[in-house]
N, C-alpha and C. Protein backbone atom coordinates (compact mmCIF):
# COMPACT_ATOMS: atom_id res chain seq x y z
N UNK A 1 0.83 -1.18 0.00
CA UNK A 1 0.00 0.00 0.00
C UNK A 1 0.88 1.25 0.00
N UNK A 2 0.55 2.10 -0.60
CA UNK A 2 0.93 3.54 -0.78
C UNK A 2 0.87 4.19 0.23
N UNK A 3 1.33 5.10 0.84
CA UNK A 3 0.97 5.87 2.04
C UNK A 3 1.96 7.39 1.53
N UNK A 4 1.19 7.92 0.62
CA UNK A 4 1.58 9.29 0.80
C UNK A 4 0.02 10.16 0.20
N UNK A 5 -0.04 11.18 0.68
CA UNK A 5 -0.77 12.10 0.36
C UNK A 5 -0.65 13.39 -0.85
N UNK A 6 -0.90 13.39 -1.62
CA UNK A 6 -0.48 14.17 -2.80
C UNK A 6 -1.40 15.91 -2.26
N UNK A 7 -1.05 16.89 -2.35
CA UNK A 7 -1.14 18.12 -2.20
C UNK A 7 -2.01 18.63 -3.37
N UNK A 8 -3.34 18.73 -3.57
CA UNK A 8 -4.24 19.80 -4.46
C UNK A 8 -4.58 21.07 -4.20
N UNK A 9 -4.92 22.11 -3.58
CA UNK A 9 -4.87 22.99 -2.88
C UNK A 9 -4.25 23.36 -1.23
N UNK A 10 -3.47 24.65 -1.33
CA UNK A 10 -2.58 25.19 -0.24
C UNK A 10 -2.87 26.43 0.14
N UNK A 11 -3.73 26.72 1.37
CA UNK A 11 -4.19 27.96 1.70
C UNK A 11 -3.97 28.33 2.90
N UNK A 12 -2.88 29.69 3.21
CA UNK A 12 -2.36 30.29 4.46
C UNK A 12 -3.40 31.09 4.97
N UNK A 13 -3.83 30.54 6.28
CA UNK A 13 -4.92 30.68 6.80
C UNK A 13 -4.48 31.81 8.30
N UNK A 14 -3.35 31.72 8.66
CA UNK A 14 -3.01 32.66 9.84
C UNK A 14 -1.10 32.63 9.40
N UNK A 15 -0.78 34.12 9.75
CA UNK A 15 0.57 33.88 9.93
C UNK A 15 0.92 35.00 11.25
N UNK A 16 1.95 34.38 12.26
CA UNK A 16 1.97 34.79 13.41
C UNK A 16 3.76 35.14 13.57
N UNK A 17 3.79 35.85 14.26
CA UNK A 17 5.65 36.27 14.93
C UNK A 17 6.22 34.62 15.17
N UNK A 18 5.34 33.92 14.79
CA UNK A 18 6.18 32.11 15.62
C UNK A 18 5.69 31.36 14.20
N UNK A 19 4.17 30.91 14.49
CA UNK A 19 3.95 30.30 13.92
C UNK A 19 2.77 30.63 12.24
N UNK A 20 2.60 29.68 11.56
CA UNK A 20 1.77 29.71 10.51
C UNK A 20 0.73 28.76 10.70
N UNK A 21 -0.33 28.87 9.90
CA UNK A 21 -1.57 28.05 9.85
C UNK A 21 -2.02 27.90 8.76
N UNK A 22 -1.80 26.73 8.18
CA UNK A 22 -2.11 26.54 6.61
C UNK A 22 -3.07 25.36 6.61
N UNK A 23 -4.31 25.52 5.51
CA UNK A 23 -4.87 24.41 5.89
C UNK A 23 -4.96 23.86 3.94
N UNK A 24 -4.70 22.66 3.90
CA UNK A 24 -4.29 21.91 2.91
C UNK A 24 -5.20 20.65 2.02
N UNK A 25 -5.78 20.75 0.99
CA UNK A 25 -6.41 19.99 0.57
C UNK A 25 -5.40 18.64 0.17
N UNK A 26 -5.93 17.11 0.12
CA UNK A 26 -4.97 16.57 -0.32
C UNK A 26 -5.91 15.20 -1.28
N UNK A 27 -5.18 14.64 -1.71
CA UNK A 27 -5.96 13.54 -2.29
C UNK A 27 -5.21 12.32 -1.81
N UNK A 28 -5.75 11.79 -1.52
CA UNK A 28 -5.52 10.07 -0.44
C UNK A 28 -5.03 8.69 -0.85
N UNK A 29 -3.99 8.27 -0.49
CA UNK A 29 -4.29 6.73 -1.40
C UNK A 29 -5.16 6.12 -2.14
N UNK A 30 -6.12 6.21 -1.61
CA UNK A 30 -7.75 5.46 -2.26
C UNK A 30 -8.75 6.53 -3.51
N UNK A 31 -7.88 7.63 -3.72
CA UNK A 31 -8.56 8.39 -4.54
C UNK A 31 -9.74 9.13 -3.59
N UNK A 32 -9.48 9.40 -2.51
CA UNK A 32 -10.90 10.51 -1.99
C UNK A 32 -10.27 11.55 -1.49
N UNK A 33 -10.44 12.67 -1.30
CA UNK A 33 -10.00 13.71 -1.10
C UNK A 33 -10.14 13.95 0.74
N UNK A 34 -9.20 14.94 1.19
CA UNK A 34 -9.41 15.11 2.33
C UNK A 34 -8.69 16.81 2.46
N UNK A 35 -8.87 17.40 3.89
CA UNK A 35 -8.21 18.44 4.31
C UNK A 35 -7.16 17.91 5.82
N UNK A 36 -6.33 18.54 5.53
CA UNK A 36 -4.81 18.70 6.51
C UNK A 36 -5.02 19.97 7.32
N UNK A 37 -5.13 20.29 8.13
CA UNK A 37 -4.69 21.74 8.92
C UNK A 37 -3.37 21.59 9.77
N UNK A 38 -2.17 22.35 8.75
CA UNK A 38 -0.98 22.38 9.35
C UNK A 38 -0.23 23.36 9.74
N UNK A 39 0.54 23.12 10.97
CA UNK A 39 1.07 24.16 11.96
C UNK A 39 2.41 24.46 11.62
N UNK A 40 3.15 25.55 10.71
CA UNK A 40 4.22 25.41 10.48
C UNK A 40 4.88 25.85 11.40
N UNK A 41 5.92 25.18 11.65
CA UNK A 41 7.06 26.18 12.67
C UNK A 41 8.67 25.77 12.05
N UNK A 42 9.26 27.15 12.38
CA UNK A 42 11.07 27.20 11.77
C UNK A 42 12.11 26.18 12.63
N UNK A 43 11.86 25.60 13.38
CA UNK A 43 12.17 24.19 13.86
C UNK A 43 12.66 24.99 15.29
N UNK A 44 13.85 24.03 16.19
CA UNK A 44 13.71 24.59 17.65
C UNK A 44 15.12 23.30 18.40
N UNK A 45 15.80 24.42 18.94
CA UNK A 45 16.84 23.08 19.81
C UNK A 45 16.25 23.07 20.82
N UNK A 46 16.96 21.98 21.66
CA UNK A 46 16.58 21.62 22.86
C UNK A 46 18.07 21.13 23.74
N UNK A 47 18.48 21.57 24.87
CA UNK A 47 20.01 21.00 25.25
C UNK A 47 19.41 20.30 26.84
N UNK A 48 20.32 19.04 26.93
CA UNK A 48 20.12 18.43 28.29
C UNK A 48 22.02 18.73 28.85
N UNK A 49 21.85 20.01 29.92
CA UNK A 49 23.19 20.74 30.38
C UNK A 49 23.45 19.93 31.60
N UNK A 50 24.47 19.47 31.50
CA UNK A 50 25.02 18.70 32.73
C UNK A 50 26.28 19.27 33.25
N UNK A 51 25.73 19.83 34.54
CA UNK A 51 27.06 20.57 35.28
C UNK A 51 28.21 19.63 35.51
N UNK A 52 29.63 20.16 36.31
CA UNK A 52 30.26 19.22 36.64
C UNK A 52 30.28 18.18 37.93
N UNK A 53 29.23 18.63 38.36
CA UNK A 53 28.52 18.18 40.05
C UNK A 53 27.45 17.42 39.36
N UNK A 54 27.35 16.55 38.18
CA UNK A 54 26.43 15.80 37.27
C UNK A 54 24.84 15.84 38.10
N UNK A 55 24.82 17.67 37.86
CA UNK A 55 23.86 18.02 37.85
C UNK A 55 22.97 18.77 36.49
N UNK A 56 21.58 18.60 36.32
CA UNK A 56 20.92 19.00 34.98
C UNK A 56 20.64 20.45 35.28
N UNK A 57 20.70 21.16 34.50
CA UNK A 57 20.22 22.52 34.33
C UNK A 57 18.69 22.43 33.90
N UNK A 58 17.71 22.61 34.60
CA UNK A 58 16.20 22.74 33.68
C UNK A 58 15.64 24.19 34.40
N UNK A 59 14.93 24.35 33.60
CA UNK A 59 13.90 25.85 33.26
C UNK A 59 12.14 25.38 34.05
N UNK A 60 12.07 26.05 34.75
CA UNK A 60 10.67 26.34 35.43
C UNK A 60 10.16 27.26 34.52
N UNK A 61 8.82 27.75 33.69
CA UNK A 61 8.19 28.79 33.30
C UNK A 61 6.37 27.88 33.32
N UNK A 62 6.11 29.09 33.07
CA UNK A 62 4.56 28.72 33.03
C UNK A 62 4.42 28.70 31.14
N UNK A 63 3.39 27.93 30.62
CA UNK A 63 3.38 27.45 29.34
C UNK A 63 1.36 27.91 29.23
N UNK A 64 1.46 28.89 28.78
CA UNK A 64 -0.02 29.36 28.53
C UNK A 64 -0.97 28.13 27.67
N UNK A 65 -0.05 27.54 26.90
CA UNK A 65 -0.88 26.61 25.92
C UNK A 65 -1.65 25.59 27.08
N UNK A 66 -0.94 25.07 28.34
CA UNK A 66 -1.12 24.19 28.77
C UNK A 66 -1.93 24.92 30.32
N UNK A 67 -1.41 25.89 30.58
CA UNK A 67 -2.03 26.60 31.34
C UNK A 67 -1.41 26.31 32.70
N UNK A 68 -0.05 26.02 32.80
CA UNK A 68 0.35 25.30 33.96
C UNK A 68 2.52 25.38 33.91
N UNK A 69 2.72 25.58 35.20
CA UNK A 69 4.24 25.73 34.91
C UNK A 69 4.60 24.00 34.92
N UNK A 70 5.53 24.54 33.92
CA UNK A 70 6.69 23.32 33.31
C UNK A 70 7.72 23.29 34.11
N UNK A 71 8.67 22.05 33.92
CA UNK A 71 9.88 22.10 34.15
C UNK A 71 10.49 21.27 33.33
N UNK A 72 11.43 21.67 32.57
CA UNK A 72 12.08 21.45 31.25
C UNK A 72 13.04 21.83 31.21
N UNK A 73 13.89 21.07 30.01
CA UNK A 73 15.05 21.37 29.58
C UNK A 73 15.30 22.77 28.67
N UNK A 74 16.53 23.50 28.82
CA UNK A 74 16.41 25.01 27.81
C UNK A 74 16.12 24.51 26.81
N UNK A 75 15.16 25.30 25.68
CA UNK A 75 15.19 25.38 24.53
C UNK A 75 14.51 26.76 23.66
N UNK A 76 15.13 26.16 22.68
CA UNK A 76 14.35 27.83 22.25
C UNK A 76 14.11 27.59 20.51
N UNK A 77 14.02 28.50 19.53
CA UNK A 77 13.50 28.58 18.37
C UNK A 77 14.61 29.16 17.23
N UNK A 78 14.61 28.35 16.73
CA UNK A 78 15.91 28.75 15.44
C UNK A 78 15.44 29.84 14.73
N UNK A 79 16.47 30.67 14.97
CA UNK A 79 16.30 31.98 14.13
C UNK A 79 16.44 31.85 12.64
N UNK A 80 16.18 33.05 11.65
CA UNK A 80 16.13 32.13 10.31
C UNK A 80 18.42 32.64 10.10
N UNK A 81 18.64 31.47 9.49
CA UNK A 81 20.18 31.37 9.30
C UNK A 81 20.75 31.41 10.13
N UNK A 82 20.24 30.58 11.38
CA UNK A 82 21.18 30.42 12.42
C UNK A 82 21.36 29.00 12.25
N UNK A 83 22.97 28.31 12.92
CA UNK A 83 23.22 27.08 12.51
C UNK A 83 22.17 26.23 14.15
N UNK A 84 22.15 25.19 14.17
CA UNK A 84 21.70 24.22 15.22
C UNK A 84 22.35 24.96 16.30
N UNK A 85 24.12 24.50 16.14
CA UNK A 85 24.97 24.47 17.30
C UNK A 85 25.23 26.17 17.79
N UNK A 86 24.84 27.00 17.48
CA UNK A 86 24.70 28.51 17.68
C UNK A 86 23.68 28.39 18.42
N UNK A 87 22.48 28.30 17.85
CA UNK A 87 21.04 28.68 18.58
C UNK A 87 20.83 27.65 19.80
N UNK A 88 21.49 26.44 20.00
CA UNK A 88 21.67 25.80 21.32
C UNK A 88 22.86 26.20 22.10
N UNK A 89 23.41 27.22 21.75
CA UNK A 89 24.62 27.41 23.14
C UNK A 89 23.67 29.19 22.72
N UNK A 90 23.03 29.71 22.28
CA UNK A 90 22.97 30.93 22.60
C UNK A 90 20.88 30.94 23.57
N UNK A 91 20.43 29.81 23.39
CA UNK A 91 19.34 29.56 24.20
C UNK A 91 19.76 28.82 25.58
N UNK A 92 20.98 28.62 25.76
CA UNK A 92 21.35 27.81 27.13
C UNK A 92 22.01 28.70 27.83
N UNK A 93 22.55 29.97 27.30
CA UNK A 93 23.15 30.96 27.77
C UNK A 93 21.73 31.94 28.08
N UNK A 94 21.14 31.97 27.58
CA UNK A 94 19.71 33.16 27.83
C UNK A 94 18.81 32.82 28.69
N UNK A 95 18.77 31.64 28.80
CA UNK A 95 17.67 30.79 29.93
C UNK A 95 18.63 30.70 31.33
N UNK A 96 19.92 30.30 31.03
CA UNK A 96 20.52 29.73 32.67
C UNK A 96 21.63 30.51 33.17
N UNK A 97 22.36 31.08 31.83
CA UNK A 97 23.46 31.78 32.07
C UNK A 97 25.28 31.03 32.18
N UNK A 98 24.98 29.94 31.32
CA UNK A 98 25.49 29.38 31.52
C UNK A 98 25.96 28.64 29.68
N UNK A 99 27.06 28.58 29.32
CA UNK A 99 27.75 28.58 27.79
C UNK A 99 28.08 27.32 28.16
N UNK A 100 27.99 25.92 26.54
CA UNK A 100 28.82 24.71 26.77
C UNK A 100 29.74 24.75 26.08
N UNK A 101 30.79 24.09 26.85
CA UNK A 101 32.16 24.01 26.29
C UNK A 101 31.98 23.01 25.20
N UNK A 102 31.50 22.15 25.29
CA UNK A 102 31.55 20.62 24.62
C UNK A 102 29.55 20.34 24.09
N UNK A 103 29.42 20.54 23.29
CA UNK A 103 28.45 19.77 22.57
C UNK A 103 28.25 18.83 21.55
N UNK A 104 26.97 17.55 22.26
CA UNK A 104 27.24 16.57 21.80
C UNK A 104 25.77 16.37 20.84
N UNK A 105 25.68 16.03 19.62
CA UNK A 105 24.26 16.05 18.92
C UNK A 105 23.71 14.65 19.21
N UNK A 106 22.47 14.35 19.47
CA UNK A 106 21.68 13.83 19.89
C UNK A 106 20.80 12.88 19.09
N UNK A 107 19.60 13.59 18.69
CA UNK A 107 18.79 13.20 17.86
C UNK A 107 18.09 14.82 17.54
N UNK A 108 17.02 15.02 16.74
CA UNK A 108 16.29 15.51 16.25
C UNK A 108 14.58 14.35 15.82
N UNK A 109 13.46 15.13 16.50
CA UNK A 109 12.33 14.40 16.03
C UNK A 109 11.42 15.59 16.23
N UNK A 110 10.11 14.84 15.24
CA UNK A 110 8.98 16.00 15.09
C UNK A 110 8.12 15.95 16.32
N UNK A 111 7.81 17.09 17.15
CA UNK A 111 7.03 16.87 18.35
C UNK A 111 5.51 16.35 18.41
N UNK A 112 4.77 16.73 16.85
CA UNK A 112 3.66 16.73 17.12
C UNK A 112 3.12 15.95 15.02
N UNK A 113 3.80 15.38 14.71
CA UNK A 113 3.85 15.38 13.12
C UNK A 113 2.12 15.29 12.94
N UNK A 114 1.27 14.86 13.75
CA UNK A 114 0.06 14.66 12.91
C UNK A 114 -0.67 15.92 12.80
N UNK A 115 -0.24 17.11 13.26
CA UNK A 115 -1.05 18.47 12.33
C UNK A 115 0.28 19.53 12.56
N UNK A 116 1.73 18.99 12.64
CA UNK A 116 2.76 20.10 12.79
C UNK A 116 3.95 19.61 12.25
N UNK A 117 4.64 20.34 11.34
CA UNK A 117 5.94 20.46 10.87
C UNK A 117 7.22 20.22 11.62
N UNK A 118 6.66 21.03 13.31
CA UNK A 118 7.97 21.52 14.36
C UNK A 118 9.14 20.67 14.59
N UNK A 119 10.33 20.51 14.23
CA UNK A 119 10.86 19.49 14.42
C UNK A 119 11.86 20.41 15.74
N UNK A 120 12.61 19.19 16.93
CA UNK A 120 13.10 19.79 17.59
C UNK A 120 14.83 18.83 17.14
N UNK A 121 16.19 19.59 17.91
CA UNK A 121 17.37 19.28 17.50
C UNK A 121 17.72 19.39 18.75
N UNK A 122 18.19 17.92 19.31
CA UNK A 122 18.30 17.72 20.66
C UNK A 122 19.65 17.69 20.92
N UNK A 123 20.13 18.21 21.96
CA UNK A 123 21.77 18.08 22.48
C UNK A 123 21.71 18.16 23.67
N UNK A 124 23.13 17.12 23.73
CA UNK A 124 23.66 17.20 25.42
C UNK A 124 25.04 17.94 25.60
N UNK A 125 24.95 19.20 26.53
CA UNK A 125 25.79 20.02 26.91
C UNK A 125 26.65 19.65 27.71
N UNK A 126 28.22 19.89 27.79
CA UNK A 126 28.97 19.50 28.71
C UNK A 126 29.98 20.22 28.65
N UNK A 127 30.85 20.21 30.29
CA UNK A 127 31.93 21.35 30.60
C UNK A 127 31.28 22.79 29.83
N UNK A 128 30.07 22.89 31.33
CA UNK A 128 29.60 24.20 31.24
C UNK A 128 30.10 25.29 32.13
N UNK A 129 30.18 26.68 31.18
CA UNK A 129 30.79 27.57 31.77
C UNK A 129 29.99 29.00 32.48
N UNK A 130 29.76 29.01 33.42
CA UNK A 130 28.69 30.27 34.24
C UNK A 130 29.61 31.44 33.72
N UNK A 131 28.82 32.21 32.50
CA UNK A 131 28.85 33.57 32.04
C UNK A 131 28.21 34.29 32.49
N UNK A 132 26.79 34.27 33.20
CA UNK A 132 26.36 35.34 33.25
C UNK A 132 25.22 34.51 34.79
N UNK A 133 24.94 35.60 35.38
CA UNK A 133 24.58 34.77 37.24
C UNK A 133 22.92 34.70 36.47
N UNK A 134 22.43 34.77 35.91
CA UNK A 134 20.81 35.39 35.71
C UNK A 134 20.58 34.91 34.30
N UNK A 135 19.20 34.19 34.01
CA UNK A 135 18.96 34.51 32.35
C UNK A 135 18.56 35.71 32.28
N UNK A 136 18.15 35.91 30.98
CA UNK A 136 18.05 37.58 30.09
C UNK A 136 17.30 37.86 30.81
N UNK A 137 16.82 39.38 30.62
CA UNK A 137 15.98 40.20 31.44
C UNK A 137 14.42 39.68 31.15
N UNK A 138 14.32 39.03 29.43
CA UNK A 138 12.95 38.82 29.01
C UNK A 138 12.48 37.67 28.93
N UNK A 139 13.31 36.73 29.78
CA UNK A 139 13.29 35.56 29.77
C UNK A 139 12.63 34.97 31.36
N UNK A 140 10.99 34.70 31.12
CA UNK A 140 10.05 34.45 32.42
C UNK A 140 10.15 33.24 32.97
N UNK A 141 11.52 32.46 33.47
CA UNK A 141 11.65 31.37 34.17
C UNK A 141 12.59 31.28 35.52
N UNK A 142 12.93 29.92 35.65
CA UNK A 142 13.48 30.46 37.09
C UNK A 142 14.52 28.95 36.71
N UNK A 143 16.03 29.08 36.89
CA UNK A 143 16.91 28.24 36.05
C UNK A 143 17.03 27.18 37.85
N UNK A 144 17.24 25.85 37.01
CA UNK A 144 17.36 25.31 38.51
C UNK A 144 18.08 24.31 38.56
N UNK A 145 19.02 23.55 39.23
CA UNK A 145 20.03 22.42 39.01
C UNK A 145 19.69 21.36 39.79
N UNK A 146 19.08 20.38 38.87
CA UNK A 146 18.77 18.86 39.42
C UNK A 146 19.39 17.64 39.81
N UNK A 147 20.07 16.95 40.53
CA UNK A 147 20.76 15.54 40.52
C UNK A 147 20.45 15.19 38.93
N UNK A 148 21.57 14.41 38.57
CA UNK A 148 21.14 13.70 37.36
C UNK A 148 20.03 12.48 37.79
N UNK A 149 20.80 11.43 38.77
CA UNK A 149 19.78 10.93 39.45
C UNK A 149 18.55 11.15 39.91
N UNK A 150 18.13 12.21 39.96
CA UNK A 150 16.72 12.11 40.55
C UNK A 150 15.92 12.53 39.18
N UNK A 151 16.16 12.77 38.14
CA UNK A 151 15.14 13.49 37.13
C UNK A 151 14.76 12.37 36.12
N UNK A 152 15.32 11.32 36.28
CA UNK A 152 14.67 10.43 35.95
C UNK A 152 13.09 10.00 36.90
N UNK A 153 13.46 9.92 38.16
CA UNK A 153 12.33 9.77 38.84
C UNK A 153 10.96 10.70 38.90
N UNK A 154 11.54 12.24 38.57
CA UNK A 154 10.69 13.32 38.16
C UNK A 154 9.76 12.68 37.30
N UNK A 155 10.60 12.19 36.21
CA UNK A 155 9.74 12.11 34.95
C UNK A 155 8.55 10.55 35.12
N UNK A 156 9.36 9.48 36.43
CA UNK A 156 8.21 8.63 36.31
C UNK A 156 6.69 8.75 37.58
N UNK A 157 7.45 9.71 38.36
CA UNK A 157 6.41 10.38 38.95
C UNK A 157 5.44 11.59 39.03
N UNK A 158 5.91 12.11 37.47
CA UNK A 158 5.22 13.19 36.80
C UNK A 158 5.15 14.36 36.93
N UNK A 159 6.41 14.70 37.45
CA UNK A 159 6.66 16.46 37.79
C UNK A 159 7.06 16.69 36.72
N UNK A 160 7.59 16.01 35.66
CA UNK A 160 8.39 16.18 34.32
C UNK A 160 7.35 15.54 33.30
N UNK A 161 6.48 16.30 32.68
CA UNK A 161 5.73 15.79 31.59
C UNK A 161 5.79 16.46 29.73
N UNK A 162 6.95 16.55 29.67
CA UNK A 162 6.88 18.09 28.88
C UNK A 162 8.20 16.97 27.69
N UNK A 163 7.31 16.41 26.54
CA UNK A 163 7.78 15.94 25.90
C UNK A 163 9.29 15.45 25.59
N UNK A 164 9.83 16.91 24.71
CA UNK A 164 10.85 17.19 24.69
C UNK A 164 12.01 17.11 25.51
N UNK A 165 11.13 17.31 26.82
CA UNK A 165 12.70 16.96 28.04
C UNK A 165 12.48 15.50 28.38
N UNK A 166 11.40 14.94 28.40
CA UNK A 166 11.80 13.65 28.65
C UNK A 166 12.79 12.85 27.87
N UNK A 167 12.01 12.83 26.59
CA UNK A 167 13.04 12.31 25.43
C UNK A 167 14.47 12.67 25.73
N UNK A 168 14.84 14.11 26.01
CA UNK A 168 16.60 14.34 25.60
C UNK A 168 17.24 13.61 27.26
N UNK A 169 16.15 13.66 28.37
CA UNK A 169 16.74 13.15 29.93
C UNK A 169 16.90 11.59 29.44
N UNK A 170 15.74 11.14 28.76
CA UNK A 170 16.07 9.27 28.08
C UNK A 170 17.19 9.28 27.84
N UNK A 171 17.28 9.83 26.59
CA UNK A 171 18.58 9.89 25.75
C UNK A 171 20.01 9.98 25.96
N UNK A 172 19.85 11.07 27.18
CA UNK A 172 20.95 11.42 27.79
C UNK A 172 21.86 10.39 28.50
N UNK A 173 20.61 9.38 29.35
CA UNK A 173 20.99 8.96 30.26
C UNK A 173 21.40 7.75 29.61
N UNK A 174 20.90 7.35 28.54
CA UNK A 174 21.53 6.08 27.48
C UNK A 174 22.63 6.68 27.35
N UNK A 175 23.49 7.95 26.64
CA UNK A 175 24.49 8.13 26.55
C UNK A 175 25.52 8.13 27.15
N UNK A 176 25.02 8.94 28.65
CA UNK A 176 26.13 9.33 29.55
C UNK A 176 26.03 8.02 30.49
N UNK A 177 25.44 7.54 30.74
CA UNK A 177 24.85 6.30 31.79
C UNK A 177 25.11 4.64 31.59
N UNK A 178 24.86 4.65 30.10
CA UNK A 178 24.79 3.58 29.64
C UNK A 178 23.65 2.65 30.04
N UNK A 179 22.09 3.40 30.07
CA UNK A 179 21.01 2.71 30.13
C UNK A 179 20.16 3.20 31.50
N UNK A 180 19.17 2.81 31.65
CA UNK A 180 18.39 3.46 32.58
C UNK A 180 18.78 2.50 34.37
């Protein structure tokens, strides 16, 4: 069986300072037509920062979509012609105050593929350097340093529900750990 969707009409339905809203006619394997409503976004890193006291750096903020504060790993939104490894040491410096010496690439996956484009570019930070005591002035979180050990348990007792950081704390801990 076939599994792709062919594109007949493409109509930009909202465009925002972040995101777009396009909603998309398509025609189906089986010959019947359908509509797509898709969320474009310019993609987005994500860093899991491990001090030298193999402690995690994560971000407290409140997340309006969800209506509730997070606690997550830094990340932020690729500017247009910025490389990966720029926009993850210059979002880990703005959130915690804190530059990596050593970055390691990860993975990259789409957060939400069944009505969104967003793909995120995951890294683990290491031999981090405190530049600055504070994130930016416009930056509404509160930076905080976790045991590596315990944020696994965060995440199976649900203080940590926030996609993206679970995945890169998994990941991490396969890397640096060698398994859970």
């Amino acid at each position: 069986m076939e599994f792709y969707e062919s594109t007949i009409s493409s109509k930009q339905i909202f465009s925002g300072h972040l995101l777009k809203l396009r909603v998309d006619e398509v025609l189906l394997p089986n010959g019947r037509k359908s509509t797509r409503e898709i969320v474009e976004h310019p993609g987005a890193v994500a860093v899991v920062a491990i001090t030298g006291n193999d402690e995690v750096l994560l971000v407290r903020q409140y997340r309006k979509a969800v209506e509730r504060e997070l606690l997550e790993i830094p990340a932020g939104k690729l500017e247009k012609g910025e490389s990966k490894e720029t926009c993850v040491k210059r979002e880990l410096m703005e959130e915690t105050g804190y530059y990596p010496n050593e970055l390691e690439y990860l993975t990259s996956f789409y957060t939400s593929p069944g009505f969104s484009n967003e793909i995120i570019h995951l890294f683990l930070g290491k031999k981090l350097i405190r530049k600055a005591k504070d994130a930016d002035f416009d930056e509404y979180l509160q930076a905080e340093k976790v045991p590596f050990k315990e944020v696994l348990d965060k995440i199976k007792s649900g203080e940590i529900i926030d996609s993206k950081t679970i995945t890169g704390l998994l990941l991490a801990s396969f890397q640096i750990k060698g398994g859970l």
